[in-house]
Protein backbone atom coordinates (compact mmCIF):
# COMPACT_ATOMS: atom_id res chain seq x y z
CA UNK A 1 38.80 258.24 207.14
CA UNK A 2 34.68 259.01 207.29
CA UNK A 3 35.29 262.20 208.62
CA UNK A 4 37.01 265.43 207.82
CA UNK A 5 38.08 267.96 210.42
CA UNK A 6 38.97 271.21 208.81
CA UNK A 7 42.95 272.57 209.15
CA UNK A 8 42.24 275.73 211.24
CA UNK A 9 40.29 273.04 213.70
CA UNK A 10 43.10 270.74 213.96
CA UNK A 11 45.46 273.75 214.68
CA UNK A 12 43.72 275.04 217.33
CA UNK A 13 43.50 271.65 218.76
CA UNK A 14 47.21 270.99 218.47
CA UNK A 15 47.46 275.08 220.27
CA UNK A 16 44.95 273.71 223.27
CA UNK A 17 46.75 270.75 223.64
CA UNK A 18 50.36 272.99 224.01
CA UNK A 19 48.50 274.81 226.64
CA UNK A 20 46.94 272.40 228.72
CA UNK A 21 49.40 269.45 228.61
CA UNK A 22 52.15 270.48 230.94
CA UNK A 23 55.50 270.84 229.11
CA UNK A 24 57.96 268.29 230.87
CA UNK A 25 54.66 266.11 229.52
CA UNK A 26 55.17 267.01 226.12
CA UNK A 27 58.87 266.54 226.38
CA UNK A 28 58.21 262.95 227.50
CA UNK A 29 55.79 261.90 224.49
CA UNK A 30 58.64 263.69 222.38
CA UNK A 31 61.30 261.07 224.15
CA UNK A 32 58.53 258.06 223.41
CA UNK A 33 58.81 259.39 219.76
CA UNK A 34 62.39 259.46 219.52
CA UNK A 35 62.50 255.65 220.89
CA UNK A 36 60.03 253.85 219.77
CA UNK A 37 59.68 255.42 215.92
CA UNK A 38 56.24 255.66 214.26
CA UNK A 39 54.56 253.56 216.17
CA UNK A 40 54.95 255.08 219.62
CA UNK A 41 51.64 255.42 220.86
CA UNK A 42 50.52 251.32 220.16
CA UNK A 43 51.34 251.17 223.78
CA UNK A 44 49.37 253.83 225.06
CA UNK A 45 46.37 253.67 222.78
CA UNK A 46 43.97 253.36 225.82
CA UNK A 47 45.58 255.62 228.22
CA UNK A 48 47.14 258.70 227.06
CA UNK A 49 45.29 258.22 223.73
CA UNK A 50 42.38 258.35 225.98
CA UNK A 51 43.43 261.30 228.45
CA UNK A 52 44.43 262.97 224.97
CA UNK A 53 41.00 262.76 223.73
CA UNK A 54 39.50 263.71 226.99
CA UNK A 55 40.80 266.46 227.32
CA UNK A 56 39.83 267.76 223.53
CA UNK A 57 36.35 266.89 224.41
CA UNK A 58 36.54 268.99 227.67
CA UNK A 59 37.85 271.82 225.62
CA UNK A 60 34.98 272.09 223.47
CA UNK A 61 36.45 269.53 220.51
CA UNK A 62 33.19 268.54 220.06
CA UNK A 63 34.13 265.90 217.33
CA UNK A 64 32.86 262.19 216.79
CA UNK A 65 34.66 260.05 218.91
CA UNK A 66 35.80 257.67 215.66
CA UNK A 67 37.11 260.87 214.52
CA UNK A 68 38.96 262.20 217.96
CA UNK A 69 40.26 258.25 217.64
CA UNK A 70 41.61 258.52 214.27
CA UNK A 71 43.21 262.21 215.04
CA UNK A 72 44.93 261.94 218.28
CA UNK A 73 47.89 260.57 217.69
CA UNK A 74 48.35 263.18 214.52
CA UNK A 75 47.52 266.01 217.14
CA UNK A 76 49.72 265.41 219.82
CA UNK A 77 52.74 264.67 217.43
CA UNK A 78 52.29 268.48 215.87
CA UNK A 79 52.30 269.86 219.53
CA UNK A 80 55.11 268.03 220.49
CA UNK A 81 57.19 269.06 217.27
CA UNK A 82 55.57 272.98 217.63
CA UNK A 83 56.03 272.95 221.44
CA UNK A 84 59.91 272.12 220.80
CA UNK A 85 60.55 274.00 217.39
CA UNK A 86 59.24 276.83 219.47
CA UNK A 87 61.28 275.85 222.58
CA UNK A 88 57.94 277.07 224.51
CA UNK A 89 57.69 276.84 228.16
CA UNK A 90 54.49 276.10 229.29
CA UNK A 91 53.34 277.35 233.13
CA UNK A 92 49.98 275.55 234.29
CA UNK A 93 47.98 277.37 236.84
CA UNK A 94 45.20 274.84 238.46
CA UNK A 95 44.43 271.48 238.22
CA UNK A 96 44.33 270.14 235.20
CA UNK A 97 42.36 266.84 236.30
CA UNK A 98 45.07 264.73 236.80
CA UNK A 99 46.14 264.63 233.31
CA UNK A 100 49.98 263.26 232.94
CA UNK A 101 50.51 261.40 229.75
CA UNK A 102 53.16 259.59 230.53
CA UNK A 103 51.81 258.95 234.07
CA UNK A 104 48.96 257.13 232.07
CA UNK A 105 51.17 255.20 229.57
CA UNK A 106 53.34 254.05 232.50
């Protein structure tokens, strides 16, 4: 990789990410993972890989786009595993733009 992003950046990504992808969301990636193995997202490169690094840049991720391409599928894994270590429920208030993973990778 060209770039580095620092630790503490990545883990407040992977936190934004737990609290603006709606949980049932998160659970669905997390069945993707369990199905598919390692190489989950190949299918959905270009649609939640995309709404993924939308939604990074709209929360002020303000990383090079090679970079946010290199890193998404790293981020959204540790939410996934964090938002079900933690069991966390997740209420969204608003609109979140439309974003639905698994809406996108359908």
């Amino acid at each position: 990789m060209l770039f580095s992003i620092p630790p503490i950046e990545k883990e407040k990504a992977v936190q934004y990410l737990i609290d603006n992808i709606p949980a049932e969301t998160l659970n669905d990636v997390e069945t993707l993972m369990t199905e598919k193995g390692r190489d989950w997202w190949l299918d959905y490169h270009f649609s939640g890989g995309m709404g993924v690094r939308n939604l990074l840049l709209e929360g002020g991720f303000q990383w090079d786009f090679i970079e946010l391409d290199d890193v998404w599928v790293e981020l959204i894994e540790k939410a996934v595993r964090k938002n079900s270590v933690n069991n966390v429920e997740i209420l969204i208030s608003g609109d979140i733009k439309g974003f639905r993973i698994i809406h996108l990778m359908s």
